[in-house]
C-alpha atoms as a PDB file:
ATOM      1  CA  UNK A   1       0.000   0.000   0.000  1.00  0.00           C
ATOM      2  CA  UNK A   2       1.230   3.495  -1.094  1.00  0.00           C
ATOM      3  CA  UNK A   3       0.302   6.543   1.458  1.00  0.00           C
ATOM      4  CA  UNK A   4      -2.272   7.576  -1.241  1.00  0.00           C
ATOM      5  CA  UNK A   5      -4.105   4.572  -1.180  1.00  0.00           C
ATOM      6  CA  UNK A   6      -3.789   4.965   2.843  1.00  0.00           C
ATOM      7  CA  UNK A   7      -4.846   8.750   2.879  1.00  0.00           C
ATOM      8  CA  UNK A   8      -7.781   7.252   0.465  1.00  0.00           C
ATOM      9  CA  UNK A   9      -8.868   4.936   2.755  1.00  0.00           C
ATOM     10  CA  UNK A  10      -9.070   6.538   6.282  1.00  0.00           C
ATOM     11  CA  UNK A  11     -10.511   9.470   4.023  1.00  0.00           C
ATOM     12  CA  UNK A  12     -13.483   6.892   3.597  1.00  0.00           C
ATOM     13  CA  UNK A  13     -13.725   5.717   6.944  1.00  0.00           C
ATOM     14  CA  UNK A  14     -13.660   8.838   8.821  1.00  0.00           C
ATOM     15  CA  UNK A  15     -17.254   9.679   6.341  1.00  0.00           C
ATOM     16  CA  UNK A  16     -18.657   6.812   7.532  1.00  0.00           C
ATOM     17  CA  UNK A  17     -19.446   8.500  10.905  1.00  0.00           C
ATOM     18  CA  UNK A  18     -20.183   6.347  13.590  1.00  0.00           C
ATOM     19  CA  UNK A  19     -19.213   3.143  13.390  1.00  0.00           C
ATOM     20  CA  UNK A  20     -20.480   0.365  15.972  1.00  0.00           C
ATOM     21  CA  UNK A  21     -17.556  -1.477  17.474  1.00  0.00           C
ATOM     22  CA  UNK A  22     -16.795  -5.048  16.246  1.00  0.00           C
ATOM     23  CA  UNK A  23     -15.128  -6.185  19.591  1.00  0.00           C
ATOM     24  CA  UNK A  24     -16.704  -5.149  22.874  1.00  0.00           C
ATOM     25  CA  UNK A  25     -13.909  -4.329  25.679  1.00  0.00           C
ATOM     26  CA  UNK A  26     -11.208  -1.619  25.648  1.00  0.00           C
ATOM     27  CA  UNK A  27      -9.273  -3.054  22.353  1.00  0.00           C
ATOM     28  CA  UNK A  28     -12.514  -2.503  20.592  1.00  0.00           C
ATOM     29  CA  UNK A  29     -11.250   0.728  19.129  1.00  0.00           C
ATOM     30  CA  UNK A  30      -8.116  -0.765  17.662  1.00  0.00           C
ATOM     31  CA  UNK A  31      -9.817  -4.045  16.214  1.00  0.00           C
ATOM     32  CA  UNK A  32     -12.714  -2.109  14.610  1.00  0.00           C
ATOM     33  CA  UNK A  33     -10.191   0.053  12.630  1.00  0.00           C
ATOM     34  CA  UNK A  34      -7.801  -2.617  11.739  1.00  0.00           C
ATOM     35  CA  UNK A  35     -10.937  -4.383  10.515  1.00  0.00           C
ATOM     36  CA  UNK A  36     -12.347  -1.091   8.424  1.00  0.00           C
ATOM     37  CA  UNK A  37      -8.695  -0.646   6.772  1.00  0.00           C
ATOM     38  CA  UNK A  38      -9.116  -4.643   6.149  1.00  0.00           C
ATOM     39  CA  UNK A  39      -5.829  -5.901   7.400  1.00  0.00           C
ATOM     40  CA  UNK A  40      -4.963  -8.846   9.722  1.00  0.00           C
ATOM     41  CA  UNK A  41      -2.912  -7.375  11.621  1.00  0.00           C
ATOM     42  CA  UNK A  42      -2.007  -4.304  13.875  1.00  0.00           C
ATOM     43  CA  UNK A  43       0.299  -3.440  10.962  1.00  0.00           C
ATOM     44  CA  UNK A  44       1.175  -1.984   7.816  1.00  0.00           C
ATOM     45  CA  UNK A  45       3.362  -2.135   5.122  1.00  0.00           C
ATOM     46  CA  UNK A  46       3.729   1.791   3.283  1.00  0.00           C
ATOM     47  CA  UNK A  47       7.410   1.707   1.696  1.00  0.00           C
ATOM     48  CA  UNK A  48       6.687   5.607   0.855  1.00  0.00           C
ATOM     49  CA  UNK A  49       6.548   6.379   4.790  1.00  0.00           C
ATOM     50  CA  UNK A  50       9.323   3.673   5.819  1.00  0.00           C
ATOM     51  CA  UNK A  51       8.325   0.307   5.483  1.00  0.00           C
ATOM     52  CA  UNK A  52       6.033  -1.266   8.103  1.00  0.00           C
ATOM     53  CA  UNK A  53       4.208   1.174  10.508  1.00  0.00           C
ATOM     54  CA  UNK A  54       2.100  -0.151  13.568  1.00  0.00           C
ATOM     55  CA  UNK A  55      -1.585   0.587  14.171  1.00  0.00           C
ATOM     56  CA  UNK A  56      -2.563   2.678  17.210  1.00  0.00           C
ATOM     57  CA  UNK A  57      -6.036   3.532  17.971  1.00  0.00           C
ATOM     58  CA  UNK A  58      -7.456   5.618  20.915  1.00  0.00           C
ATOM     59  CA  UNK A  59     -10.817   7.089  21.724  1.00  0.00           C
ATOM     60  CA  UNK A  60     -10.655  10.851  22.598  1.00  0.00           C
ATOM     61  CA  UNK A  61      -9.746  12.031  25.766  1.00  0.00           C
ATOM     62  CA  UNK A  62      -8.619   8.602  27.338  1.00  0.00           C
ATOM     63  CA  UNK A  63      -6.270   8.374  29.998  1.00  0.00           C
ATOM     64  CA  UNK A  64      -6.104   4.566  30.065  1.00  0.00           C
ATOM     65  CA  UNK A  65      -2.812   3.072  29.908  1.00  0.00           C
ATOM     66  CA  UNK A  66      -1.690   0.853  27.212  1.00  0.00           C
ATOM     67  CA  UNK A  67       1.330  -1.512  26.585  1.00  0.00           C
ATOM     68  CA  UNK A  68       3.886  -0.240  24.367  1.00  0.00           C
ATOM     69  CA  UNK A  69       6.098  -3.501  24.805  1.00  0.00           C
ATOM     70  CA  UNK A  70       7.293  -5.830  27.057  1.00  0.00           C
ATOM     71  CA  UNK A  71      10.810  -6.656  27.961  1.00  0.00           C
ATOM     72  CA  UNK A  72      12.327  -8.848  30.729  1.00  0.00           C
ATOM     73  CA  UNK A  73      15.412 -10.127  29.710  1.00  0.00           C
ATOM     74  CA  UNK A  74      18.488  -9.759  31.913  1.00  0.00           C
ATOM     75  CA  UNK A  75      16.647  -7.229  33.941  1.00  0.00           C
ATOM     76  CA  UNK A  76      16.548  -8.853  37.831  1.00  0.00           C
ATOM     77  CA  UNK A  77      19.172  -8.258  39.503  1.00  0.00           C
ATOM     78  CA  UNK A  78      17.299 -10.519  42.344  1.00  0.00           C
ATOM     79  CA  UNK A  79      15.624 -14.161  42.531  1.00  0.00           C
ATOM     80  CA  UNK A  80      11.835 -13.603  40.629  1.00  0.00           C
ATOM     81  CA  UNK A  81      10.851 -15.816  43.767  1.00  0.00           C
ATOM     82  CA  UNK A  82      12.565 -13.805  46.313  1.00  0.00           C
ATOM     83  CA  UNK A  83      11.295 -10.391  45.085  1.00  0.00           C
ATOM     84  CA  UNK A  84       7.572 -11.878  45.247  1.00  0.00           C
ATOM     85  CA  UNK A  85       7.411 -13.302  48.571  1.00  0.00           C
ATOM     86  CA  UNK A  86       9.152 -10.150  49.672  1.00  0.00           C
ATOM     87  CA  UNK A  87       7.196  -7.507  48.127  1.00  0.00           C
ATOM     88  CA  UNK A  88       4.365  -9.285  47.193  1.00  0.00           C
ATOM     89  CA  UNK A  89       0.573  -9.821  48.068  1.00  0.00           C
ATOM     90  CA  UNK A  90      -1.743 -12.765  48.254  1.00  0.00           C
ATOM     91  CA  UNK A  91      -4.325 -12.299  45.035  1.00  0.00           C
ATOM     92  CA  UNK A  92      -8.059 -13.037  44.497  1.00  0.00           C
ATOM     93  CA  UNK A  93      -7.543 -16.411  43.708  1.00  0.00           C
ATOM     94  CA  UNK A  94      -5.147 -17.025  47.156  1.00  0.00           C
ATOM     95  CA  UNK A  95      -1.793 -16.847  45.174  1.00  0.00           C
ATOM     96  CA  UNK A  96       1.216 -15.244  46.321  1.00  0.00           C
ATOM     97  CA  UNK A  97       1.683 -12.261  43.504  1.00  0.00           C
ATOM     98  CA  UNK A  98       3.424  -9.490  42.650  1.00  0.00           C
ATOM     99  CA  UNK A  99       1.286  -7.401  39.692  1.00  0.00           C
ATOM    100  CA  UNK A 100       1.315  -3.484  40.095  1.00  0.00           C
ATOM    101  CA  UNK A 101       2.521  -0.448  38.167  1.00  0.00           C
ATOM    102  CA  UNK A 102       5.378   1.718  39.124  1.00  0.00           C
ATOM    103  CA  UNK A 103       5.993   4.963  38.367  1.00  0.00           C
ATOM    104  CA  UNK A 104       9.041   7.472  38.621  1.00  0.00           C
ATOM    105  CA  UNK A 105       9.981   8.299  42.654  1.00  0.00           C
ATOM    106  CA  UNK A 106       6.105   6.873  43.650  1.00  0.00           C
ATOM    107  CA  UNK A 107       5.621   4.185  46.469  1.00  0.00           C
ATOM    108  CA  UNK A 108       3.373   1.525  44.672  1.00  0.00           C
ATOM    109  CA  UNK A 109       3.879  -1.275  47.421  1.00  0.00           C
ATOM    110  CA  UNK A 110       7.013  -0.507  48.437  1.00  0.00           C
ATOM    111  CA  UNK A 111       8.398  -0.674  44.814  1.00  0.00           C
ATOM    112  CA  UNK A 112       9.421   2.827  42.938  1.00  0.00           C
ATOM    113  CA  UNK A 113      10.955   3.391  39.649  1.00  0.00           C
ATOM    114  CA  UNK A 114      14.316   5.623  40.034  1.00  0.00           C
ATOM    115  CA  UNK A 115      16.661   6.988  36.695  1.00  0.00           C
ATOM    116  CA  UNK A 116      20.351   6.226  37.222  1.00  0.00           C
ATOM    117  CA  UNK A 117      23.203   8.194  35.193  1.00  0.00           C
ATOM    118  CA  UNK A 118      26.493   7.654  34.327  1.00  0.00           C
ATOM    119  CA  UNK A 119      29.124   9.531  31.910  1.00  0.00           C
ATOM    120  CA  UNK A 120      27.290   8.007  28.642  1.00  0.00           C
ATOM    121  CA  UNK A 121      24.302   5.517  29.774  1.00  0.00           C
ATOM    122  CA  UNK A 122      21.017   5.988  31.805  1.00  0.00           C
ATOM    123  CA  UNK A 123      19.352   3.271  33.814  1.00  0.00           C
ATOM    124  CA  UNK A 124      15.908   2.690  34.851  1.00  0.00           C
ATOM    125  CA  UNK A 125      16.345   0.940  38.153  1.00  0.00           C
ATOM    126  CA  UNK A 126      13.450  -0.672  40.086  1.00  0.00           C
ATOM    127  CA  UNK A 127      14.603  -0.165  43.769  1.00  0.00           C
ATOM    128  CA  UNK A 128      12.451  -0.182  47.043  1.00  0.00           C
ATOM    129  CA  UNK A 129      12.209   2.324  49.370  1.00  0.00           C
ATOM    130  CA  UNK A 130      15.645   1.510  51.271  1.00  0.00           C
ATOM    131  CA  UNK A 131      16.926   1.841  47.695  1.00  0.00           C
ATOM    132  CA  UNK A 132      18.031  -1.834  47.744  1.00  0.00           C
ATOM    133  CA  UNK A 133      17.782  -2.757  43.711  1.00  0.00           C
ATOM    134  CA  UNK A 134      15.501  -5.512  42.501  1.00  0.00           C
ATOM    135  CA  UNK A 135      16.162  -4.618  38.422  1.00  0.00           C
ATOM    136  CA  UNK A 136      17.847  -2.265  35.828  1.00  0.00           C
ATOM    137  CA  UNK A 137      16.575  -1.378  32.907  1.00  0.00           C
ATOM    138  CA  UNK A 138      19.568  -0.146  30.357  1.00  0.00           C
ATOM    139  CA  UNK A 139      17.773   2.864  27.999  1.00  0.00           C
ATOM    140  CA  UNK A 140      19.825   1.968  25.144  1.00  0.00           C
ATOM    141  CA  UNK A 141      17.993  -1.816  25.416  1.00  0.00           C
ATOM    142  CA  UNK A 142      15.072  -0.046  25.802  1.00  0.00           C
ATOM    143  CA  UNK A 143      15.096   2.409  22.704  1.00  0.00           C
ATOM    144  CA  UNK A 144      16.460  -0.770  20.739  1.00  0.00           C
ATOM    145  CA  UNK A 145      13.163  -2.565  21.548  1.00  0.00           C
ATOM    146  CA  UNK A 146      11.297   0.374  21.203  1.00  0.00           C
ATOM    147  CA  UNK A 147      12.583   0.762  17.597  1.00  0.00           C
ATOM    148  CA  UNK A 148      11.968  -2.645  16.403  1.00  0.00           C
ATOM    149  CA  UNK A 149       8.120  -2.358  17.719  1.00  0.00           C
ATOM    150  CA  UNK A 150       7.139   1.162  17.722  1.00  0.00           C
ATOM    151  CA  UNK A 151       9.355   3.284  15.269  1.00  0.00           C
ATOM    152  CA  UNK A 152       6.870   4.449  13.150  1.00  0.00           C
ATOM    153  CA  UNK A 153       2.909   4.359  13.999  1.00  0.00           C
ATOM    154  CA  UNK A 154      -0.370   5.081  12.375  1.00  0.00           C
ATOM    155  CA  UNK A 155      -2.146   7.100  15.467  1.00  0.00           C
ATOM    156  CA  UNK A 156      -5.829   7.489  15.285  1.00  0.00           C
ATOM    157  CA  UNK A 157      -8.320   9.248  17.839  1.00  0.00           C
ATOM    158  CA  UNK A 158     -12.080   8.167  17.682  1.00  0.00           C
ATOM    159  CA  UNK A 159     -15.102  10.008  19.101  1.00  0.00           C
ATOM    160  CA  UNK A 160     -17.540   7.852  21.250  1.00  0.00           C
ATOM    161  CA  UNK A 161     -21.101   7.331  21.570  1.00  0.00           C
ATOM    162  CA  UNK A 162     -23.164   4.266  22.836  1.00  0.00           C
ATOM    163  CA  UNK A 163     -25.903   3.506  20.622  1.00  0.00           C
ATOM    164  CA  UNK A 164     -28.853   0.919  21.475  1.00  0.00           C
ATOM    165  CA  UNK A 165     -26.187  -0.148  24.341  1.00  0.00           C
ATOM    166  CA  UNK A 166     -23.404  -0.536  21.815  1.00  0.00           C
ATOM    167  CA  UNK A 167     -20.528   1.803  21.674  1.00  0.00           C
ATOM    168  CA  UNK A 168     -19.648   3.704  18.174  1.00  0.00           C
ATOM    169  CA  UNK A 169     -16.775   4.923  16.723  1.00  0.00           C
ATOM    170  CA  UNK A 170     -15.977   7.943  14.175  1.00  0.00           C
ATOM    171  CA  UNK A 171     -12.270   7.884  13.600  1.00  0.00           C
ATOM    172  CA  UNK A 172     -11.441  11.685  13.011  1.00  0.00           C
ATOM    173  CA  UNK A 173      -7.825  12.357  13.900  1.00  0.00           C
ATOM    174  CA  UNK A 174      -4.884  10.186  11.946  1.00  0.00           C
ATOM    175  CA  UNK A 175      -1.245  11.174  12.631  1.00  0.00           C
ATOM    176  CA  UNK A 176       1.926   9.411  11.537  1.00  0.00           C
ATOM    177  CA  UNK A 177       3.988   8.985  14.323  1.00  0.00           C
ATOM    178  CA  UNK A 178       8.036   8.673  13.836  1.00  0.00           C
ATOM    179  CA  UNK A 179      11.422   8.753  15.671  1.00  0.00           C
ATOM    180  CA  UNK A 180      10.892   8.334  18.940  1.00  0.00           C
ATOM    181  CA  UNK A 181      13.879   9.751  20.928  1.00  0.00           C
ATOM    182  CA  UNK A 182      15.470   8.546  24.452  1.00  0.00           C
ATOM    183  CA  UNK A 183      15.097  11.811  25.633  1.00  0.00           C
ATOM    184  CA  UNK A 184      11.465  11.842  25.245  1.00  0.00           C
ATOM    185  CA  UNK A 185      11.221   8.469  26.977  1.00  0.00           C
ATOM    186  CA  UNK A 186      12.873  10.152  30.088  1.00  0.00           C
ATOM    187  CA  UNK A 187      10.609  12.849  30.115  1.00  0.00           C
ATOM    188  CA  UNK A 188       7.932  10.568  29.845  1.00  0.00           C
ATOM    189  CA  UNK A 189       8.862   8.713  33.169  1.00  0.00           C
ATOM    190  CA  UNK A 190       9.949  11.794  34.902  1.00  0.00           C
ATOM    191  CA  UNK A 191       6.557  13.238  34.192  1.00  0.00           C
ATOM    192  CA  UNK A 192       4.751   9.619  35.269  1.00  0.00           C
ATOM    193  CA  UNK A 193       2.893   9.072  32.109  1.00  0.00           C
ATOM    194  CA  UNK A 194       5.072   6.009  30.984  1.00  0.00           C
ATOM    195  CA  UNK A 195       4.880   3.520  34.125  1.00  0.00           C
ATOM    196  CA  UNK A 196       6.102  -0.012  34.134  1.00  0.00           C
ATOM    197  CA  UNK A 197       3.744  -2.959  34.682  1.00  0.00           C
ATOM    198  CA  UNK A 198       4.461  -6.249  36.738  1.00  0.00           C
ATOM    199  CA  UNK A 199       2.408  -9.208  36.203  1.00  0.00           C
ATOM    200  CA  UNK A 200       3.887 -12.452  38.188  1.00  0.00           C
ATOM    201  CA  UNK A 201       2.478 -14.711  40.434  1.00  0.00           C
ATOM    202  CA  UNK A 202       3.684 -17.710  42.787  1.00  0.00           C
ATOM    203  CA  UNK A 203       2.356 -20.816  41.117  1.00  0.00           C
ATOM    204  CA  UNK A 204       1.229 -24.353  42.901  1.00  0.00           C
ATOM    205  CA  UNK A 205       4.241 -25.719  42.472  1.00  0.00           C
ATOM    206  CA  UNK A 206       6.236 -22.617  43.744  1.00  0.00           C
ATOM    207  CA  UNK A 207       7.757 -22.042  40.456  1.00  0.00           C
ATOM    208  CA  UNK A 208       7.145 -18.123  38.856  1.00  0.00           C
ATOM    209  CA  UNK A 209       4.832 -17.754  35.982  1.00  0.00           C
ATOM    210  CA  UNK A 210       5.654 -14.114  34.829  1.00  0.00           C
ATOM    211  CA  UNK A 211       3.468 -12.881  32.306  1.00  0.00           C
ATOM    212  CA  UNK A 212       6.290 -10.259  31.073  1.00  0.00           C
ATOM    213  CA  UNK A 213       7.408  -6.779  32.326  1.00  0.00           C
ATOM    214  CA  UNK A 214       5.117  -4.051  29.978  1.00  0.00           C
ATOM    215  CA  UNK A 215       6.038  -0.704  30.191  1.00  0.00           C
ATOM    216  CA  UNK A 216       2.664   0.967  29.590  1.00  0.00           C
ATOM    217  CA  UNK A 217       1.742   4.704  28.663  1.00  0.00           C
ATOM    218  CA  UNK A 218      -1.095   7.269  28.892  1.00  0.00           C
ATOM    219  CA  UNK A 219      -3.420   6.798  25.641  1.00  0.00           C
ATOM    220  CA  UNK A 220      -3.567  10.923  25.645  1.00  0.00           C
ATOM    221  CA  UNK A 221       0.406  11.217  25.895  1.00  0.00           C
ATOM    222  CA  UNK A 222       1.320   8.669  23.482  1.00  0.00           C
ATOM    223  CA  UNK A 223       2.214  11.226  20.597  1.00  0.00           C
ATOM    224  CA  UNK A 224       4.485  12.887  23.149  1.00  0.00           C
ATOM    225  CA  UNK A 225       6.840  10.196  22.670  1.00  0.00           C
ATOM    226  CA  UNK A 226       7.540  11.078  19.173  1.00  0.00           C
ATOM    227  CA  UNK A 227       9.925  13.930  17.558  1.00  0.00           C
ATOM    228  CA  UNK A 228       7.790  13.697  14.769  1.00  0.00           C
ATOM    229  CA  UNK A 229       3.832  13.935  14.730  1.00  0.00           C
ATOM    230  CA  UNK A 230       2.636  14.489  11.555  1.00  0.00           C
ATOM    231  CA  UNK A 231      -1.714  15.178  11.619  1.00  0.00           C
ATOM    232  CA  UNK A 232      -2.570  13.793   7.886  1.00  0.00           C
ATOM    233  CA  UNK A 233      -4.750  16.147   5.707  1.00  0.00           C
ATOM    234  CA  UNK A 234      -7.727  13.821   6.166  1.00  0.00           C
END
């Protein structure tokens, strides 16, 4: 697909007006749109913008998080066990777990996020509040990852309406999203809308079952991630 034939089509789906959702939950708004612009998947390919872009849907004004990614590898710095029968909690379903979202110098548990500097790197250290460290989070790794998901993104903003108990879409905002700088990424954890998500439990057995670090980010500050933000003439 060229960007003409892209421009063409969100053209046509933004006159539809109100479209009812063809998933009901919160990913609604990205599976109704990646249904509309008929592909399979939450991606592109537009060689004329830079090969394969990824799809990105929000409905105005959200402040939900989303995940961006997830990456765990080489990150603890600590036994997985250890840190949840230390820090953890026992869940609905009686299970020693460890699943909360930490943000930049907040207490969430006992668990903060703090940024570590040196001469040319920056970390992103999970610490508790003694400061004793659990996990570090290298910023080059992360860009890297970041990159290889998220480099370039088709960013859409729906308005939203329930109709006969169904909720609607009309897509109305489209942006092309590209290079997404470290220094922005920063900002975005010193300003607590990029947060990191852990999801692991104790299982029967008393082996971990760790569904994967996400780092997750406000729906309404996802375009502040970007250098670029380009609104297409749509």
């Amino acid at each position: 697909m060229k960007k003409a034939d892209l421009l063409r089509k969100l053209r046509e789906i933004k006159e539809k007006g109100f479209v009812m959702t063809m998933r009901i939950g919160s990913t609604g708004v990205g599976y109704t749109l990646e249904k509309l612009l008929g592909v399979s998947e939450n991606n592109l390919a537009i060689p004329d913008i830079g090969g394969r872009i990824e799809i990105k849907a929000t409905r105005e004004g959200s402040s939900n998080y989303v995940t961006l990614f997830t990456f765990n590898k080489g990150v603890w710095v600590r036994p997985l066990k250890e840190i949840i029968k230390t820090y953890g909690y026992l869940d609905a379903n009686g299970r020693l777990a460890l699943k909360r979202t930490l943000f930049y110098n907040t207490d969430s548990g006992g668990l903060t996020i703090k940024l570590r500097r040196d001469d040319i790197q920056v970390f992103i250290d999970i610490v508790d509040l003694n400061n004793n460290l659990l996990g570090s989070y290298n910023l080059f790794n992360i860009q890297a990852k970041f990159l290889t998901k998220l480099s370039t993104v088709l960013f859409c903003v729906a308005e939203t309406k329930i109709i006969d108990n169904l909720e609607h879409f009309h897509y109305k905002k489209f942006y092309i999203l590209s290079n997404p700088t470290p220094e922005r990424f920063i900002k975005a954890f010193e300003e607590r809308y990029v947060g990191i998500d852990l999801r692991m439990h104790l299982k029967e057995n008393g082996s971990v079952r760790n569904r994967g670090t996400a780092f997750r980010v406000k729906e309404n500050h996802f375009l502040n991630l970007y250098e670029r933000v380009e609104e297409l003439p749509i």
